[in-house]
PDB file of N, CA and C in Angstrom:
ATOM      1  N   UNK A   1     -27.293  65.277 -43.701  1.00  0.00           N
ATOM      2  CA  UNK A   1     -28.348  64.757 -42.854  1.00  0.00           C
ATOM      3  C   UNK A   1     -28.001  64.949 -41.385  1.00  0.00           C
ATOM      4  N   UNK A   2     -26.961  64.922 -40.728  1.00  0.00           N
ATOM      5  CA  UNK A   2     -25.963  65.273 -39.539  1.00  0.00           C
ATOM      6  C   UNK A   2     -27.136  66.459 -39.424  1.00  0.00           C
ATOM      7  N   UNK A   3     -26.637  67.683 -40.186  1.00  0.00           N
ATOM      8  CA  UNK A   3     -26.928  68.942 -39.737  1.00  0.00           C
ATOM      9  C   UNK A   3     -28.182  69.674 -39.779  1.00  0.00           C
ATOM     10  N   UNK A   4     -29.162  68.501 -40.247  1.00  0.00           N
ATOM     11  CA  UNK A   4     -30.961  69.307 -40.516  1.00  0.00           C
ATOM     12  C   UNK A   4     -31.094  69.808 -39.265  1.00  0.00           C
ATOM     13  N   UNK A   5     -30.626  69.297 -38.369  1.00  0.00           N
ATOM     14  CA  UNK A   5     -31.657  69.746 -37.008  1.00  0.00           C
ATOM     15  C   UNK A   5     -30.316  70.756 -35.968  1.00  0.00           C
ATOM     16  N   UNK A   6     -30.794  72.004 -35.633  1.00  0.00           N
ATOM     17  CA  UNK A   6     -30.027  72.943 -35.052  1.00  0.00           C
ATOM     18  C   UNK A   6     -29.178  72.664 -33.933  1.00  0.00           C
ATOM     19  N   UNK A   7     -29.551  71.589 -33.011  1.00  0.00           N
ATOM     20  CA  UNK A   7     -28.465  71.396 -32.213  1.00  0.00           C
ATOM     21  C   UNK A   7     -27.475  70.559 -32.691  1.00  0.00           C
ATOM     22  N   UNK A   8     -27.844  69.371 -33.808  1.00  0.00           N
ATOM     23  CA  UNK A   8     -26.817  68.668 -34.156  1.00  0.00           C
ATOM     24  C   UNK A   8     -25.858  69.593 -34.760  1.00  0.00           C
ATOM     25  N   UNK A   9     -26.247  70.361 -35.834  1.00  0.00           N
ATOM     26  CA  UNK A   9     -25.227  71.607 -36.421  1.00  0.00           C
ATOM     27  C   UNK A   9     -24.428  72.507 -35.388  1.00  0.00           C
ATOM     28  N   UNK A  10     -24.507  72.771 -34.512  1.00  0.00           N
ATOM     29  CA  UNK A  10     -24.220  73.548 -33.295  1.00  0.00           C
ATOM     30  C   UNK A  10     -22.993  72.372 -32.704  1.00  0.00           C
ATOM     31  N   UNK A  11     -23.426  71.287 -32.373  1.00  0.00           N
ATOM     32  CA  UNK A  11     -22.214  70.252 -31.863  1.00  0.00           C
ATOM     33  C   UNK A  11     -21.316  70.005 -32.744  1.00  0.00           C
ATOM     34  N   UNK A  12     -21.669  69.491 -33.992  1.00  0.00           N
ATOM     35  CA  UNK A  12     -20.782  69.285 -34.596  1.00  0.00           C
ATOM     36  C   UNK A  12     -19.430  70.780 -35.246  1.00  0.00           C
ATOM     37  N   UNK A  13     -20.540  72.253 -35.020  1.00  0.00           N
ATOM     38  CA  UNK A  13     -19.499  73.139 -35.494  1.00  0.00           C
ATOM     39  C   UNK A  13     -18.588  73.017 -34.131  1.00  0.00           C
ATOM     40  N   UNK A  14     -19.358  73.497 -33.013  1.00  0.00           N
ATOM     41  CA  UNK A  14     -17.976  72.911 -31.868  1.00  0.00           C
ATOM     42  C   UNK A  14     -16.964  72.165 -32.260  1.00  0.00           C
ATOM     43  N   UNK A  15     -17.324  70.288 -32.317  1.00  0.00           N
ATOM     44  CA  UNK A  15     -16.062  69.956 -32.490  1.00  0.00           C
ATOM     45  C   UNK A  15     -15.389  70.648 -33.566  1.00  0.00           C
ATOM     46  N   UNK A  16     -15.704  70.535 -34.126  1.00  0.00           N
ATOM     47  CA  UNK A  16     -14.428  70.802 -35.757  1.00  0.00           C
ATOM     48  C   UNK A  16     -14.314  72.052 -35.228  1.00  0.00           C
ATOM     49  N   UNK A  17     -14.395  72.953 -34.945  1.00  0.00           N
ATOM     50  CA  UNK A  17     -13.629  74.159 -34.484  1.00  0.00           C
ATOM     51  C   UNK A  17     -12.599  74.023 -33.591  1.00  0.00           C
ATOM     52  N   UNK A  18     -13.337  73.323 -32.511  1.00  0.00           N
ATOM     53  CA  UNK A  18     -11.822  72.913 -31.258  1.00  0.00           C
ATOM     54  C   UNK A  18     -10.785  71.933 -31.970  1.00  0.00           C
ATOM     55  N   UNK A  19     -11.347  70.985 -32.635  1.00  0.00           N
ATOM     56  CA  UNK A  19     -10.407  70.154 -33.431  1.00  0.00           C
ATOM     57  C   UNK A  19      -9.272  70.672 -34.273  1.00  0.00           C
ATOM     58  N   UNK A  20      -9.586  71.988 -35.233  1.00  0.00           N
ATOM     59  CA  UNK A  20      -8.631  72.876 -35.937  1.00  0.00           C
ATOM     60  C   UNK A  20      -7.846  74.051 -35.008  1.00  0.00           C
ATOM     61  N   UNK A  21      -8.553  74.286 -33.399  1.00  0.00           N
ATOM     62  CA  UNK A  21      -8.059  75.131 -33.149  1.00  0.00           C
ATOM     63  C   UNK A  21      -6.157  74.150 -32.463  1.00  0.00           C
ATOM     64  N   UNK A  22      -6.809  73.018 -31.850  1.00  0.00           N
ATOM     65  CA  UNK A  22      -6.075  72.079 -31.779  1.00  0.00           C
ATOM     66  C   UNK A  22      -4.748  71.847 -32.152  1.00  0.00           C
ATOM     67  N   UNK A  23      -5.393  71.189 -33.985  1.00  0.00           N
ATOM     68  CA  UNK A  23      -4.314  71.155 -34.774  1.00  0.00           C
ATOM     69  C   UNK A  23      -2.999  71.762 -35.152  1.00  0.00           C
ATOM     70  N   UNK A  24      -4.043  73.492 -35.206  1.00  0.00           N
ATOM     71  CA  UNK A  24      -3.183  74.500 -35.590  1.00  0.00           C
ATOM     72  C   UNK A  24      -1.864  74.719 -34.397  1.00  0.00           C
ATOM     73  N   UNK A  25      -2.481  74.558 -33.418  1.00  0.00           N
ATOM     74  CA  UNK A  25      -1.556  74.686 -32.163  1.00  0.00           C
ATOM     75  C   UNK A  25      -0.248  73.688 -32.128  1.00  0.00           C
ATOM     76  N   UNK A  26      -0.807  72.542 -32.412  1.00  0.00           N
ATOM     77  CA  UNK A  26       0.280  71.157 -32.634  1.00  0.00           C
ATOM     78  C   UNK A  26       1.123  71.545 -34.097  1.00  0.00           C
ATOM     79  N   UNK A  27       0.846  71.715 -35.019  1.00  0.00           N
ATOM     80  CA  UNK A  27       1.436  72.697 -36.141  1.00  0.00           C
ATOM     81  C   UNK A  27       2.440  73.527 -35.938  1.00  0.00           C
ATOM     82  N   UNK A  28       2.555  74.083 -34.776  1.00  0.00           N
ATOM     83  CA  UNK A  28       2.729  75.067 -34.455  1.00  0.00           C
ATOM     84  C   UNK A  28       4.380  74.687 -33.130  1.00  0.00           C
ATOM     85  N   UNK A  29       3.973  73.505 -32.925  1.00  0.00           N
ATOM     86  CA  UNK A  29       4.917  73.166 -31.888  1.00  0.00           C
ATOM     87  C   UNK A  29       4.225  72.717 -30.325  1.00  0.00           C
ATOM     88  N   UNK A  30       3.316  72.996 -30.612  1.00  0.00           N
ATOM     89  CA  UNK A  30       2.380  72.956 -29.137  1.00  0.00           C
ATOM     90  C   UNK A  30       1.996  71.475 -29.061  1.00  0.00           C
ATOM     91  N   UNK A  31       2.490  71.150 -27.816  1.00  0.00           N
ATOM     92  CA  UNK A  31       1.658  70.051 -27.138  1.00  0.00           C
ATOM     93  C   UNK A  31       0.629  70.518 -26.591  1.00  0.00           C
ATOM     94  N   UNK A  32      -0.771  69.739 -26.950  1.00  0.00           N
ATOM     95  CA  UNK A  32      -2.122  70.101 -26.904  1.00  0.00           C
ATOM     96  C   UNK A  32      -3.364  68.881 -26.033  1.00  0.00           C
ATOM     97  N   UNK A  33      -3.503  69.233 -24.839  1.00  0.00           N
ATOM     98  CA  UNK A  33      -4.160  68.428 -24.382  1.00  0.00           C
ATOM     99  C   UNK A  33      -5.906  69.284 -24.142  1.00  0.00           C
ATOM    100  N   UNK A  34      -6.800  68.337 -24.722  1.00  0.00           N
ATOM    101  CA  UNK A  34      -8.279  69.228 -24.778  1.00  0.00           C
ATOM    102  C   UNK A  34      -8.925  67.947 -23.408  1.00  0.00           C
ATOM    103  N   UNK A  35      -9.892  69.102 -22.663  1.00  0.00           N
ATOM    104  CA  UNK A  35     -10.318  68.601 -21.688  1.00  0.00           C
ATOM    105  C   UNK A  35     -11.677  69.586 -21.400  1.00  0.00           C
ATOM    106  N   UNK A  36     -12.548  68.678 -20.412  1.00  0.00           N
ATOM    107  CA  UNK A  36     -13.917  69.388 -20.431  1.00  0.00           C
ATOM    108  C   UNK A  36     -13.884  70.485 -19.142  1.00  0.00           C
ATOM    109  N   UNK A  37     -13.912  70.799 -18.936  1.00  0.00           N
ATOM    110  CA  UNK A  37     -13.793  71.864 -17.396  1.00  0.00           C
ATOM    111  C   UNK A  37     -15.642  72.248 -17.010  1.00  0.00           C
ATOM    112  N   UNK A  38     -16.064  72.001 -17.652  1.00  0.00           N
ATOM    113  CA  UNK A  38     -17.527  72.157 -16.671  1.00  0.00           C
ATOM    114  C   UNK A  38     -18.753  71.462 -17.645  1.00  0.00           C
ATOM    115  N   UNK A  39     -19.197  70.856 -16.253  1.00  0.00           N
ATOM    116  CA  UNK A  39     -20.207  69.666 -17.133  1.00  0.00           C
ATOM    117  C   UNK A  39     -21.360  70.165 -18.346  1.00  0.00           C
ATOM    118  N   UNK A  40     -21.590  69.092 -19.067  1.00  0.00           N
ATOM    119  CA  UNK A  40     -21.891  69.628 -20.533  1.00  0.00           C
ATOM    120  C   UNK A  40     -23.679  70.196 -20.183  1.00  0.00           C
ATOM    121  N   UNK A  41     -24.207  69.543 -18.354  1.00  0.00           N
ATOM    122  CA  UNK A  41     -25.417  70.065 -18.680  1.00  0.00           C
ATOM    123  C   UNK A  41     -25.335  71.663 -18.014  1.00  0.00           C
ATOM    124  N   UNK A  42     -24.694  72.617 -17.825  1.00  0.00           N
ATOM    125  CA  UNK A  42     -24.305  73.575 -17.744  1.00  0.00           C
ATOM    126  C   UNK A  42     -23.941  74.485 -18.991  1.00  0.00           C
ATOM    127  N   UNK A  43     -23.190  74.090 -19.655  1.00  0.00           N
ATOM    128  CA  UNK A  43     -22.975  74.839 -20.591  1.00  0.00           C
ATOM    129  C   UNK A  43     -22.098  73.630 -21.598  1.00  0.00           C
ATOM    130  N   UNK A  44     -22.657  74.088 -23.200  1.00  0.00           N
ATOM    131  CA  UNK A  44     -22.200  73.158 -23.989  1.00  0.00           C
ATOM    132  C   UNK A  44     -20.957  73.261 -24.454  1.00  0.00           C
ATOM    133  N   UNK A  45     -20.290  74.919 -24.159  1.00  0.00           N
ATOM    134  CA  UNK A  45     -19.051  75.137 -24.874  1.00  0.00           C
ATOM    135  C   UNK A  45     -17.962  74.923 -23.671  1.00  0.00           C
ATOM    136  N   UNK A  46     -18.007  73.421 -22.856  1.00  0.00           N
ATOM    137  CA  UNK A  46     -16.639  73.409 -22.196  1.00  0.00           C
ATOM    138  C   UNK A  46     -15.745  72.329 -22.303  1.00  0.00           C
ATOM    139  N   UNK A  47     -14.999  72.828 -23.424  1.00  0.00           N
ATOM    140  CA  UNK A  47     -13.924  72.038 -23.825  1.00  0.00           C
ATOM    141  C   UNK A  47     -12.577  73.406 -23.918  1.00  0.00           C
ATOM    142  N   UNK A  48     -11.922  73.094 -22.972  1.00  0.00           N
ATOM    143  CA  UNK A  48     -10.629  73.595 -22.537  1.00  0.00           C
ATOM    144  C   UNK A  48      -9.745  72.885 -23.969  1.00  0.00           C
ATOM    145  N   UNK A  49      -8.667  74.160 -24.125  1.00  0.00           N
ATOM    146  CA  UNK A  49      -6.823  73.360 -24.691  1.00  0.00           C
ATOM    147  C   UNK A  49      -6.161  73.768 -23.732  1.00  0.00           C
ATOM    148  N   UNK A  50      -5.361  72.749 -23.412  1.00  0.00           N
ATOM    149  CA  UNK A  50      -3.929  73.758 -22.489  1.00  0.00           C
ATOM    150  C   UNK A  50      -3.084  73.082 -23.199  1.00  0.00           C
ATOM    151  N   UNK A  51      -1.960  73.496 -23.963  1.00  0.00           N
ATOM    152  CA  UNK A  51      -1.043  74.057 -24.542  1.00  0.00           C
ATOM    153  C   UNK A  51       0.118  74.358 -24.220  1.00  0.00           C
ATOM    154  N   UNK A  52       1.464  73.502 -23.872  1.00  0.00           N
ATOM    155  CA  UNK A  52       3.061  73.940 -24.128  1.00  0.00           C
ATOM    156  C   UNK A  52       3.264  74.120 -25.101  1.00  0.00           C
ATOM    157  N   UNK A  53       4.024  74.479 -25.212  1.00  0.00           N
ATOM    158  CA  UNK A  53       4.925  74.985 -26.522  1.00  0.00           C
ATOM    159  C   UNK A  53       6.598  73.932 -26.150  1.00  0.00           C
ATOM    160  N   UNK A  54       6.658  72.717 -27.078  1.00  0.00           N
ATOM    161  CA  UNK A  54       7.729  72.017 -26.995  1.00  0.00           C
ATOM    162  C   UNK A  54       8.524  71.810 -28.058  1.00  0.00           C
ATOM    163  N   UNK A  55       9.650  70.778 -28.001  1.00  0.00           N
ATOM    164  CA  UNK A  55      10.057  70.705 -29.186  1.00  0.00           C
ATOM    165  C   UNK A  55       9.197  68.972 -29.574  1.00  0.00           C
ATOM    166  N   UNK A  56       8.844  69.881 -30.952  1.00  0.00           N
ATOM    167  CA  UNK A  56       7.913  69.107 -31.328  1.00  0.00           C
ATOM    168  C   UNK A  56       8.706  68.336 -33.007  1.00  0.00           C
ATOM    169  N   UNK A  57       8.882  66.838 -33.146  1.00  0.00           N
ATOM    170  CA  UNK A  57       9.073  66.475 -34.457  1.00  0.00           C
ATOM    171  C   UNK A  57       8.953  67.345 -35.580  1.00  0.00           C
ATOM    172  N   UNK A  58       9.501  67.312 -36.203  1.00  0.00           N
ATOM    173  CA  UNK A  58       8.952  67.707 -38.017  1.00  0.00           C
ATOM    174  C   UNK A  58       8.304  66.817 -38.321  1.00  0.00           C
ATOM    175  N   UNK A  59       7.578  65.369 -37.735  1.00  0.00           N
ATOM    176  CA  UNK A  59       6.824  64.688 -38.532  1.00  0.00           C
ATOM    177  C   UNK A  59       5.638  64.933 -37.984  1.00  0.00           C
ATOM    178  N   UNK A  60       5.584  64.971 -36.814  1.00  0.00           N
ATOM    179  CA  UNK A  60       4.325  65.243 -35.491  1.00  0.00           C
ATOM    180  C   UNK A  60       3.997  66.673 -36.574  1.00  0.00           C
ATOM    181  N   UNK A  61       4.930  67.635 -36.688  1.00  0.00           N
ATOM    182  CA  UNK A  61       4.128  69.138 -37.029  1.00  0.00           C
ATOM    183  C   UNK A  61       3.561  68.750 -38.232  1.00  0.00           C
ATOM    184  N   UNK A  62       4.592  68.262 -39.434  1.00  0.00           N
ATOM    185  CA  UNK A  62       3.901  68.081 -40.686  1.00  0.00           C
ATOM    186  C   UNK A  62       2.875  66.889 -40.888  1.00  0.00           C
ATOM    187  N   UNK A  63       2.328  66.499 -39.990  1.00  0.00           N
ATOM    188  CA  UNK A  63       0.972  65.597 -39.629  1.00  0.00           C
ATOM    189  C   UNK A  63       0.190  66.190 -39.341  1.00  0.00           C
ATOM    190  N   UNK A  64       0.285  66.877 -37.979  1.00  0.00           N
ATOM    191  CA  UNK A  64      -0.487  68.176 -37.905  1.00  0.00           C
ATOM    192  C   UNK A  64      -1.318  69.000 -38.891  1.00  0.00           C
ATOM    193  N   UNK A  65       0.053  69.753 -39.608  1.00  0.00           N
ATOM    194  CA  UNK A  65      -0.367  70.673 -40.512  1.00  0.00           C
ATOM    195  C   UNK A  65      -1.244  69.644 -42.081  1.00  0.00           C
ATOM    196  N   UNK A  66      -0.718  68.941 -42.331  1.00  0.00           N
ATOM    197  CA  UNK A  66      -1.870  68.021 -43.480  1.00  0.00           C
ATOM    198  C   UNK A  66      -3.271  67.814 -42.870  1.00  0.00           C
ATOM    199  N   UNK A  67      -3.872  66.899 -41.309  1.00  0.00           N
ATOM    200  CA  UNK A  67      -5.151  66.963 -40.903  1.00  0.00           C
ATOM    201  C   UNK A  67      -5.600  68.359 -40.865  1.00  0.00           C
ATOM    202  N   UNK A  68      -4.779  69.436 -40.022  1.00  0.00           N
ATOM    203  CA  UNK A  68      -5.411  70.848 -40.694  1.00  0.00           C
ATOM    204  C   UNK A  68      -5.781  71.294 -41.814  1.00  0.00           C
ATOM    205  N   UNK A  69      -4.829  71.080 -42.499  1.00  0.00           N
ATOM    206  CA  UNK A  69      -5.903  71.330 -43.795  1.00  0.00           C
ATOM    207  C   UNK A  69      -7.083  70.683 -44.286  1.00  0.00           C
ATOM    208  N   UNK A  70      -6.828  69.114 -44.179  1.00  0.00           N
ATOM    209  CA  UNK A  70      -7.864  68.718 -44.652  1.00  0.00           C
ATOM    210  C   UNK A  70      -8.811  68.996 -44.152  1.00  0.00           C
ATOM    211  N   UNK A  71      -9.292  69.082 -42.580  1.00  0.00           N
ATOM    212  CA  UNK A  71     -10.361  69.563 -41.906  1.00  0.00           C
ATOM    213  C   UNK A  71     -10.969  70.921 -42.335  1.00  0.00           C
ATOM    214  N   UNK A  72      -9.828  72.228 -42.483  1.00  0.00           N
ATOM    215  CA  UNK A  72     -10.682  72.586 -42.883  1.00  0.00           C
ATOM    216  C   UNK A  72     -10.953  73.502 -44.040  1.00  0.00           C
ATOM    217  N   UNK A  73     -10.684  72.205 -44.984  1.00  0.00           N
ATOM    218  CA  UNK A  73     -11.039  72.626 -47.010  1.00  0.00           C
ATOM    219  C   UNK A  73     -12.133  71.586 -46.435  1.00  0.00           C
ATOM    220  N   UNK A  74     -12.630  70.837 -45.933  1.00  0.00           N
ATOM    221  CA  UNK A  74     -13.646  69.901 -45.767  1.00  0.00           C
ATOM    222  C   UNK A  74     -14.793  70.823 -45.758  1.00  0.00           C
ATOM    223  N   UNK A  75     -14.961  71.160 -44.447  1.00  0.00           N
ATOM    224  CA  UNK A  75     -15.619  72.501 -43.870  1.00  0.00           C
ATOM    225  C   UNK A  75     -15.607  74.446 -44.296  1.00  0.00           C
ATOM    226  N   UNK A  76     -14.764  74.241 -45.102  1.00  0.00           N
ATOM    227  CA  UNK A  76     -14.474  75.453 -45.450  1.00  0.00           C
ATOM    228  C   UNK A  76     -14.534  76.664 -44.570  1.00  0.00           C
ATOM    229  N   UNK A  77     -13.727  76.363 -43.608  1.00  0.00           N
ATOM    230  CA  UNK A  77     -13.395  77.206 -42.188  1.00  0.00           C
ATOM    231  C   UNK A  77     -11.734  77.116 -42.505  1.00  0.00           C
ATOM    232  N   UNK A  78     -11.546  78.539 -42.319  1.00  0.00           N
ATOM    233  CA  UNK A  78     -10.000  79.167 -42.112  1.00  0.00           C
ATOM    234  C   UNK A  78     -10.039  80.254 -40.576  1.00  0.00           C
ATOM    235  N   UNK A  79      -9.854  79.575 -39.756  1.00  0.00           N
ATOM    236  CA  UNK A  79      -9.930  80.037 -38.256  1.00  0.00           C
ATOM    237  C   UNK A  79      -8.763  81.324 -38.223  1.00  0.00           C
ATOM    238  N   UNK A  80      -9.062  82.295 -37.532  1.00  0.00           N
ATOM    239  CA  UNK A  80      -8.035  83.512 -37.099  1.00  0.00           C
ATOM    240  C   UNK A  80      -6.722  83.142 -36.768  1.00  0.00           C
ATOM    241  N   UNK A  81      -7.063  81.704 -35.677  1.00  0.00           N
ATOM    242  CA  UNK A  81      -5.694  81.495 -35.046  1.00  0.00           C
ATOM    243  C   UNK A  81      -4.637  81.288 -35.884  1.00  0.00           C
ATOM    244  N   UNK A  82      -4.970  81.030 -36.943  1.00  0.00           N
ATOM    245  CA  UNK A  82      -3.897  80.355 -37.888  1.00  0.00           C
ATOM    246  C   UNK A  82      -3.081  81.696 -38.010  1.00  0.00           C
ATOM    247  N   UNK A  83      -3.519  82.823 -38.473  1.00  0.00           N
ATOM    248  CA  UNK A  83      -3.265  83.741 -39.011  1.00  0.00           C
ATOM    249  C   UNK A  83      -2.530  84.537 -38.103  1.00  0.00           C
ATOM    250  N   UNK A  84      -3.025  84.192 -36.621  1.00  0.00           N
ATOM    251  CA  UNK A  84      -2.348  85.023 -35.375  1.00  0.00           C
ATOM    252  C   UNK A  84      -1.000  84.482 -35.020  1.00  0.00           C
ATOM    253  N   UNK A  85      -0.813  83.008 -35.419  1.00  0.00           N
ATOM    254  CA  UNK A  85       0.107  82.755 -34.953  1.00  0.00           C
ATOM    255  C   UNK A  85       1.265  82.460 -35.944  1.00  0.00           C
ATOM    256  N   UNK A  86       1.267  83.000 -36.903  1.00  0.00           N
ATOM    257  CA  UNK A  86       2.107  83.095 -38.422  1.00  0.00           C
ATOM    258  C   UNK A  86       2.617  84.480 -38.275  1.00  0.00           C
TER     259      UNK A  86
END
């Protein structure tokens, strides 16, 4: 019911895309901070990651990597990044 109507489907694929692109990054070792860089009545796709690369827990990553998955076997989205950065 979320997704009958085209812009709600459109927002919601945003988040969950930035959300996994996110994850995968924190997975990964990356400290991940998401932020808007230009107001939403301009354009809807501005949500920035900026991204270190730290030393990151084994519990922080393997937290990470479990919400990644679940997000997205939910959605049934397997994003590139995953694949780029393996």
């Amino acid at each position: 019911m979320v997704t009958r109507h085209q812009p709600y489907k459109e927002r919601l694929i945003d988040m969950v895309s930035d959300s996994l692109r996110a994850l995968i990054l924190e997975s990964f070792g990356y400290r991940v901070i998401a932020y808007e860089f230009v107001a939403t009545a301009y354009t809807p796709k501005n949500v920035m990651l900026k991204c270190e690369k730290i030393q990151q827990t084994s519990e922080k990553i393997q937290s990470a990597r479990v919400e990644y998955e679940k997000l997205s076997k939910l959605f049934n989205i397997h994003p590139m990044l995953k694949t780029y950065l393996q």
